[in-house]
Protein backbone atom coordinates (compact mmCIF):
# COMPACT_ATOMS: atom_id res chain seq x y z
CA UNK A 1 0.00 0.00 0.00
CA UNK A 2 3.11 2.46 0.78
CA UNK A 3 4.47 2.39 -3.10
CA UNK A 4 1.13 2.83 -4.29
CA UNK A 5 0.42 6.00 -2.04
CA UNK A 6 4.21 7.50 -3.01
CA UNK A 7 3.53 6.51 -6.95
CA UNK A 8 0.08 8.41 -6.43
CA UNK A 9 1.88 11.39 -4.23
CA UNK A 10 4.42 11.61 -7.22
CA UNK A 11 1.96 11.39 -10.09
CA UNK A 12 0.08 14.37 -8.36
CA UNK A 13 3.35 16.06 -7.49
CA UNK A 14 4.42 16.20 -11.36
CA UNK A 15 0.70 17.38 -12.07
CA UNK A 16 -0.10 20.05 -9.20
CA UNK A 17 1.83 23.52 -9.39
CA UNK A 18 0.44 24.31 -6.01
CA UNK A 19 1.47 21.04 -4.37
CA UNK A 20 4.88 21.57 -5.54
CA UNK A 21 5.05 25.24 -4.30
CA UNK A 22 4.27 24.17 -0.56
CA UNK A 23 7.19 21.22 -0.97
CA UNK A 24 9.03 23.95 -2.70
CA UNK A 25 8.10 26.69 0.59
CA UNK A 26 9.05 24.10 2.95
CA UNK A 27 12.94 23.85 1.60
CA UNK A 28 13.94 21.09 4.10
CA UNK A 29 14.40 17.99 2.12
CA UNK A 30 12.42 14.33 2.49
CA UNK A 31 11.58 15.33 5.93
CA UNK A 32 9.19 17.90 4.76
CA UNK A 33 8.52 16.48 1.88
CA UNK A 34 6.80 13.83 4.09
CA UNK A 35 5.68 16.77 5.94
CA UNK A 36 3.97 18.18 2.95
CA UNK A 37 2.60 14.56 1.97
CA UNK A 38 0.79 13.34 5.12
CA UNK A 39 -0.64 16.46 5.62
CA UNK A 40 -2.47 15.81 2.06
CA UNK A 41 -3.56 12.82 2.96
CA UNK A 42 -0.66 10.24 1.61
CA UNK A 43 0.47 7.52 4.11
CA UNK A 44 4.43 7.52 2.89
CA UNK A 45 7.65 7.25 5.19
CA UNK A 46 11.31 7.46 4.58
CA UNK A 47 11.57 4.62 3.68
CA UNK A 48 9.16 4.66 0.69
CA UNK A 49 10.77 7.29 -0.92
CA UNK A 50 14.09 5.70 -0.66
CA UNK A 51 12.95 2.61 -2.30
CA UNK A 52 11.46 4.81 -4.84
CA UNK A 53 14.60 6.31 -5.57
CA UNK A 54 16.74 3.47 -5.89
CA UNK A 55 13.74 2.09 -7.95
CA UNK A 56 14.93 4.71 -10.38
CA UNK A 57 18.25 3.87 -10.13
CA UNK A 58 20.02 6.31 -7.51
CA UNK A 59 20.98 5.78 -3.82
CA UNK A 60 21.07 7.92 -0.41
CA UNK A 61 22.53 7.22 2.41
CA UNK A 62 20.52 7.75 5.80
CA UNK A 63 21.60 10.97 6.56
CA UNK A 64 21.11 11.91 2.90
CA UNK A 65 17.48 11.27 3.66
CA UNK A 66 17.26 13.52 6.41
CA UNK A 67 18.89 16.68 5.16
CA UNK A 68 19.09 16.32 1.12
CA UNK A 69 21.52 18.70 0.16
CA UNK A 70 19.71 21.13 -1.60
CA UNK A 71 16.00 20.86 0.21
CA UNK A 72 12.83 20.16 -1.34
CA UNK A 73 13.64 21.30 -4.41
CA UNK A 74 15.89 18.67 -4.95
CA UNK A 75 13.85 15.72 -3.42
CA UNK A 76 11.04 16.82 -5.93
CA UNK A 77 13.45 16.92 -8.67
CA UNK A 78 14.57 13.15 -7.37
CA UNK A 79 11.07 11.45 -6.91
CA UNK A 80 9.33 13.36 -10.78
CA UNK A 81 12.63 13.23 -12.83
C-alpha cells in the first residue's frame, strides 16, 4: 500500500503547481517532503521514498534522507525526474 500512495503522491506532485510550491516553501528535504505529503492525505515514510529512488536507479545514504543537500527542491526533482 506504501508504493502505491508515493507513486500516487508523485503522479500528483508532477501534475499540481500548487502542491509543488508548498514542498518547494518548505525547503527542508524528504523530511518535509513527508511533511507536505501526510498532511495531504498520503500515508508515505522514509523509507518509501528511498525505495522509490533506488527504484529509479540512484541511492542515499541515511543521513542523505534527512537533510538532502539542496532541500525540497531537490527531493522533488529526485522522486518526478
Amino acid at each position: 500500500m506504501s508504493q502505491e500512495n508515493i507513486r500516487r503522491f508523485i503522479d500528483d506532485l508532477k501534475s499540481d503547481a500548487r502542491l509543488q510550491d508548498e514542498v518547494k516553501g518548505k525547503a527542508a528535504g524528504i523530511p518535509a517532503l513527508l511533511e507536505v505529503a501526510k498532511s495531504h492525505g498520503y500515508d508515505i515514510t522514509k523509507e518509501d521514498v528511498r525505495d522509490y529512488i533506488r527504484s529509479q536507479g540512484q541511492e542515499l545514504t541515511e543521513e542523505q534522507l534527512e537533510t538532502v543537500s539542496g532541500g525540497a527542491i531537490l527531493a522533488i526533482e529526485m522522486l518526478i525526474l
